[in-house]
N, C-alpha and C. Protein backbone atom coordinates (compact mmCIF):
# COMPACT_ATOMS: atom_id res chain seq x y z
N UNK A 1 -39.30 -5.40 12.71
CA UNK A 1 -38.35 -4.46 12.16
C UNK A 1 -39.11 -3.35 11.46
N UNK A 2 -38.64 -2.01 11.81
CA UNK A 2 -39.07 -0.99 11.03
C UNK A 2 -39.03 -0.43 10.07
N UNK A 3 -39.34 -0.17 9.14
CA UNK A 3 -38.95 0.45 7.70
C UNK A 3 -38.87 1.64 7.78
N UNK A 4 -38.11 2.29 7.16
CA UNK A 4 -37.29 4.06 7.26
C UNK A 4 -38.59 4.32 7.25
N UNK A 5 -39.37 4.30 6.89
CA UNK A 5 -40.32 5.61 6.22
C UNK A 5 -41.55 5.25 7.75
N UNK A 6 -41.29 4.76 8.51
CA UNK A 6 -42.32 4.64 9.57
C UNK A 6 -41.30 4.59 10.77
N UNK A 7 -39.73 4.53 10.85
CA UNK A 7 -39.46 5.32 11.93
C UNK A 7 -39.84 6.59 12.45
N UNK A 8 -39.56 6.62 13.92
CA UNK A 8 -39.85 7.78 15.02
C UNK A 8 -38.79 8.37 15.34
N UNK A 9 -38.35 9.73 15.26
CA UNK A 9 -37.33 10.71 15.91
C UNK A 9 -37.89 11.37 17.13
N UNK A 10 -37.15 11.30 18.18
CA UNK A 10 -37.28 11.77 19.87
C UNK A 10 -37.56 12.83 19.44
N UNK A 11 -36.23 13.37 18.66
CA UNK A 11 -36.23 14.63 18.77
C UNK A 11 -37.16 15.36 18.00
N UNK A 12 -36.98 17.00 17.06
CA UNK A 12 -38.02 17.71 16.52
C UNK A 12 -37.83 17.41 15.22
N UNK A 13 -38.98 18.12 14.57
CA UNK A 13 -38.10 17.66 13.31
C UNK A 13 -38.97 19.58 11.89
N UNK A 14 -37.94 19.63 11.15
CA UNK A 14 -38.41 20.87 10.33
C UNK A 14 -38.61 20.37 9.05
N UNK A 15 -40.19 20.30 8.48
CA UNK A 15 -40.18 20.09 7.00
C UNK A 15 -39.95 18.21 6.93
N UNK A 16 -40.00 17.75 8.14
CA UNK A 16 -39.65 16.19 7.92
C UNK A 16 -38.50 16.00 8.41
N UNK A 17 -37.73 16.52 8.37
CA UNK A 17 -36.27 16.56 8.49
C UNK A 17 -36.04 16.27 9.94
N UNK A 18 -35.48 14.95 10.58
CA UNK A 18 -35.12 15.48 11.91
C UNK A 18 -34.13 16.33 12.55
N UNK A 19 -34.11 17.05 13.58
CA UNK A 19 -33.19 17.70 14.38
C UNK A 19 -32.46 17.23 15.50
N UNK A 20 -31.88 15.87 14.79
CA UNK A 20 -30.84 15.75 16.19
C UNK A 20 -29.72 14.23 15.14
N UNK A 21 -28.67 14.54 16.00
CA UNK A 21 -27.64 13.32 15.26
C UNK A 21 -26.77 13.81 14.52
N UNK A 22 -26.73 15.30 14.53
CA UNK A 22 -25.83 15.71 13.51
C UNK A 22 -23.67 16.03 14.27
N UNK A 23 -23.47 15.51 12.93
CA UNK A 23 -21.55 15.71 13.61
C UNK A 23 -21.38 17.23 13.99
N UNK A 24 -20.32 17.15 14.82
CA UNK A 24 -19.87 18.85 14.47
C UNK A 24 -19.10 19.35 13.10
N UNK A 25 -19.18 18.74 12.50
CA UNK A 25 -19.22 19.03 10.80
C UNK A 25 -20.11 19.34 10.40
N UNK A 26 -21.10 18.77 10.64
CA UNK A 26 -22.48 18.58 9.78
C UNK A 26 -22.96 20.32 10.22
N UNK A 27 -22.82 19.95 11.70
CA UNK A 27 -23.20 21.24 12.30
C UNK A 27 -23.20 22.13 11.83
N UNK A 28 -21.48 22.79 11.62
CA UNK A 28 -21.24 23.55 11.15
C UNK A 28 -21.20 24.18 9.75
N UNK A 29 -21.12 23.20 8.89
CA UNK A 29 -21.92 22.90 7.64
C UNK A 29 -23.21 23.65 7.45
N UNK A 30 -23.91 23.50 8.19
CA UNK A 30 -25.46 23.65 8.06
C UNK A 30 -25.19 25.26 8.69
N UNK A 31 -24.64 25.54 9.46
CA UNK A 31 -24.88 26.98 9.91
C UNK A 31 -24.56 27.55 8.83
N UNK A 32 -23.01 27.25 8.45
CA UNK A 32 -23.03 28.52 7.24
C UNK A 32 -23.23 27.94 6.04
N UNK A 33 -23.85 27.23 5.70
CA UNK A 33 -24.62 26.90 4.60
C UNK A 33 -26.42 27.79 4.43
N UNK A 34 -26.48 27.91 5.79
CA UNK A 34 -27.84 28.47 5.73
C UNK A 34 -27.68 29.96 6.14
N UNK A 35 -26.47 30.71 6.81
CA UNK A 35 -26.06 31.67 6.39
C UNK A 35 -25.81 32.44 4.90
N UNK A 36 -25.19 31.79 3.97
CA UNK A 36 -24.70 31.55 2.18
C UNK A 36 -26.22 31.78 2.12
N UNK A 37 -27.13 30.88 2.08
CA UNK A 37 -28.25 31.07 1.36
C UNK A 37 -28.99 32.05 1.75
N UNK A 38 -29.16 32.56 3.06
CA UNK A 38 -29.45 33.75 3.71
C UNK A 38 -29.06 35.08 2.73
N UNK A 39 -27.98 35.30 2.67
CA UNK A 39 -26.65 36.15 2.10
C UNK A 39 -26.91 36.97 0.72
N UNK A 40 -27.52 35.60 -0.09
CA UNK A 40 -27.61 35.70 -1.44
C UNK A 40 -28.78 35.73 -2.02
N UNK A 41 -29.83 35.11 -0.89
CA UNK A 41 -31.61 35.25 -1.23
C UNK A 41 -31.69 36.52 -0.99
N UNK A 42 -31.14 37.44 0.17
CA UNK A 42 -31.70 38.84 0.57
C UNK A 42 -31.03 39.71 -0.47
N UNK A 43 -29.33 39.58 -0.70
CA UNK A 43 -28.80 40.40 -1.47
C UNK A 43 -29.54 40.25 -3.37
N UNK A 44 -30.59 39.19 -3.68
CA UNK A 44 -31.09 39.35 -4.64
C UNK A 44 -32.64 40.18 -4.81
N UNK A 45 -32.75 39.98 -3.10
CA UNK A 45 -34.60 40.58 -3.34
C UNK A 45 -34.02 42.21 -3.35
N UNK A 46 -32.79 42.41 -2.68
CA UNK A 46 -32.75 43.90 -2.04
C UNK A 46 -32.31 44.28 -4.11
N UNK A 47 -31.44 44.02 -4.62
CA UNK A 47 -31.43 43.96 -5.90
C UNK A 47 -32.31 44.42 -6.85
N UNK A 48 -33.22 43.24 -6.97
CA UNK A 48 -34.23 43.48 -7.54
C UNK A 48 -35.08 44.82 -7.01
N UNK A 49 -35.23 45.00 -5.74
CA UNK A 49 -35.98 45.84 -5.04
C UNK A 49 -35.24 47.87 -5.46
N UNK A 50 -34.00 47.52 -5.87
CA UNK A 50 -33.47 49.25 -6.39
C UNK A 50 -33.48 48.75 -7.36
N UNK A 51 -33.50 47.92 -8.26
CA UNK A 51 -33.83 48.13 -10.06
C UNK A 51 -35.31 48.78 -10.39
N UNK A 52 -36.30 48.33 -9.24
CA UNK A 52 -38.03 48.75 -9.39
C UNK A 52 -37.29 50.31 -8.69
N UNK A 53 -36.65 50.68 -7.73
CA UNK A 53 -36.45 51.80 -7.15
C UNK A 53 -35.90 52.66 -8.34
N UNK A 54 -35.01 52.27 -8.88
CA UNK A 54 -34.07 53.11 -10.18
C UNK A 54 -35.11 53.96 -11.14
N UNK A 55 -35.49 52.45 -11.64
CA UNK A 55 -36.43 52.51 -12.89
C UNK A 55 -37.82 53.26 -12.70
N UNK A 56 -38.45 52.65 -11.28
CA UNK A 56 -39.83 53.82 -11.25
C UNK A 56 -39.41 55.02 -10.84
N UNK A 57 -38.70 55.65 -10.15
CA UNK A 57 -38.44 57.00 -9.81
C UNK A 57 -37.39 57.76 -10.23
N UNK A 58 -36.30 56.87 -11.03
CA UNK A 58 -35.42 57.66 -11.89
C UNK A 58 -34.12 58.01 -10.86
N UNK A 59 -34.53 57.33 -9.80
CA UNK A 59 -32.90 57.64 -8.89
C UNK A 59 -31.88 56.74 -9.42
N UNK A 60 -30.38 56.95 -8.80
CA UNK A 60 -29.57 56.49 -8.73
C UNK A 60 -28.15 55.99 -7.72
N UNK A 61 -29.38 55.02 -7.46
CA UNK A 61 -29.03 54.06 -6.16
C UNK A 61 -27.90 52.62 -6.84
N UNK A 62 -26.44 53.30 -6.17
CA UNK A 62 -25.39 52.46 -6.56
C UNK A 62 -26.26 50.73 -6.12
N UNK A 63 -26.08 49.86 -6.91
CA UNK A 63 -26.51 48.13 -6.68
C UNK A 63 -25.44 47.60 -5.62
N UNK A 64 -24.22 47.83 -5.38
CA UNK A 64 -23.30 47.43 -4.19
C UNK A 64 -24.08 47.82 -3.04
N UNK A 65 -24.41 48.69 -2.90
CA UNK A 65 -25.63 48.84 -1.44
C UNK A 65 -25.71 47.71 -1.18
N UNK A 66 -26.66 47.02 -1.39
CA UNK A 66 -27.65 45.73 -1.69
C UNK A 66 -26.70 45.07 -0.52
N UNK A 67 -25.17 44.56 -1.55
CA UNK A 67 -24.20 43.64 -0.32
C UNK A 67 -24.12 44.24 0.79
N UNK A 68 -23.95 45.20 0.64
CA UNK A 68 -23.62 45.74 2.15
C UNK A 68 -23.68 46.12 3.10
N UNK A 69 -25.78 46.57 2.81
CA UNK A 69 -26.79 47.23 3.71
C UNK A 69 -27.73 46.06 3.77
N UNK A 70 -27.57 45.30 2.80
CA UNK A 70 -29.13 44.27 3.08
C UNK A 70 -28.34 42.49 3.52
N UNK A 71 -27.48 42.09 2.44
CA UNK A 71 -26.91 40.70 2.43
C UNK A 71 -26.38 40.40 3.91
N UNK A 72 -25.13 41.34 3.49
CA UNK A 72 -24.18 41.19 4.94
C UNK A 72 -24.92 41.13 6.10
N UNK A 73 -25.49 42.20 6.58
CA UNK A 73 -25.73 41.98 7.83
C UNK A 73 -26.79 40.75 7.66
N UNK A 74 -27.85 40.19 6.99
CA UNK A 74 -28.84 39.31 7.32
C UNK A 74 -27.97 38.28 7.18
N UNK A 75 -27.05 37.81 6.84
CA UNK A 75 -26.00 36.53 6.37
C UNK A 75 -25.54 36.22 8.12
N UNK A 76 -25.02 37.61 8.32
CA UNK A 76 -24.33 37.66 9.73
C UNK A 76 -25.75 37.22 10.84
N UNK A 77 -26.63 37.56 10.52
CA UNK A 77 -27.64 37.60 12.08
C UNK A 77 -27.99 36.13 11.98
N UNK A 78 -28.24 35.67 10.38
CA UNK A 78 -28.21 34.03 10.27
C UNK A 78 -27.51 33.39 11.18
N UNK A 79 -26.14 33.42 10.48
CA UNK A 79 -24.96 33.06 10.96
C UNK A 79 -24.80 33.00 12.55
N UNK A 80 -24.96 34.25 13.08
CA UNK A 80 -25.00 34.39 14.86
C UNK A 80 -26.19 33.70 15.54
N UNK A 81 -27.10 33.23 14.50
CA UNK A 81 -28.48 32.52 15.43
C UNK A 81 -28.21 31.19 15.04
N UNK A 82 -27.28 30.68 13.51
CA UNK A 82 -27.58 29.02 13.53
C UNK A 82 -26.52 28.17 14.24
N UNK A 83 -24.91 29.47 14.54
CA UNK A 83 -24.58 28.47 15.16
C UNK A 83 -24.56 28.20 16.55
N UNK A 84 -25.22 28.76 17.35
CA UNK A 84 -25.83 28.49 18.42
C UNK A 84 -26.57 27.21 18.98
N UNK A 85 -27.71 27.21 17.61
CA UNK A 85 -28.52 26.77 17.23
C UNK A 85 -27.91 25.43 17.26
N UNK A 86 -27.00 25.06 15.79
CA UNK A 86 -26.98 23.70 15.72
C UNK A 86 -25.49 23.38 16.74
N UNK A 87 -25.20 24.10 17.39
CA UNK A 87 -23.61 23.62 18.55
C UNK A 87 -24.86 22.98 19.30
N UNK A 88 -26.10 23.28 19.90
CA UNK A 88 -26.84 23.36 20.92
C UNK A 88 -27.12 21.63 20.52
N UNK A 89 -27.57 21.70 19.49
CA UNK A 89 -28.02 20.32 18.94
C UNK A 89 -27.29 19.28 18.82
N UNK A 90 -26.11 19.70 18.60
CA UNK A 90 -24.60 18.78 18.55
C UNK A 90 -24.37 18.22 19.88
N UNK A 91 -24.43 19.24 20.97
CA UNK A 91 -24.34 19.06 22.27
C UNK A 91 -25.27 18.13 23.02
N UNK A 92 -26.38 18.11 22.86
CA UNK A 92 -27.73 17.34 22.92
C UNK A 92 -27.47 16.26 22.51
N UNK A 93 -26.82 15.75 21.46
CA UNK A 93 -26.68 14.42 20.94
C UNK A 93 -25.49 13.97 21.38
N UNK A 94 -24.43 14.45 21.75
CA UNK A 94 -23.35 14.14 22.47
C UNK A 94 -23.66 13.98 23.74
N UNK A 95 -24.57 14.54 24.58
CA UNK A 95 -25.06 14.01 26.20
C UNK A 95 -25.64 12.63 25.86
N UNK A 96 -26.85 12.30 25.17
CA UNK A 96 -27.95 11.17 24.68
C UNK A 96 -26.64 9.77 24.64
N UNK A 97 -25.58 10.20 24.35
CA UNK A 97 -24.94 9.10 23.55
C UNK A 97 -24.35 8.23 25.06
């Protein structure tokens, strides 16, 4: 008998993590979960990035930009690549079964 920590996954795996077995919940879960974090990591660097813009050059660059030129769309291109991504994986484990 095997102990968790010395099982083998067929499939790939990211960071340890394997890539396969997931519900279409989980799935979908994970897409826009990693969209959200997408969303809100970029809309904080772009943020930070016109406060150094404001402050060193004295412009005045409205901070709503940020959502709407930097977040949104990288949230969205997330979004359009993970759920592809994990339907593909869902699908894969639904043939295996």
């Amino acid at each position: 008998m095997q102990s968790i920590h010395t099982q083998r996954h067929h499939g790939g795996t990211v960071l340890g993590f394997p890539l396969e077995g997931f519900s279409l919940f989980q799935s979908l879960l994970l897409s826009f979960a990693s969209a959200f974090f997408t969303f809100f990591l970029t809309t904080m660097l772009a943020i930070f990035g016109l406060l150094a813009w404001n402050i060193g050059g004295h412009h005045t660059v409205n901070y709503a930009d940020s959502y709407l030129y930097v977040g949104l769309p990288a949230g969205l291109i997330v979004l359009l690549i993970a759920l592809p991504l994990f339907a593909t994986l869902w699908v894969r484990a639904k043939i295996r079964k």
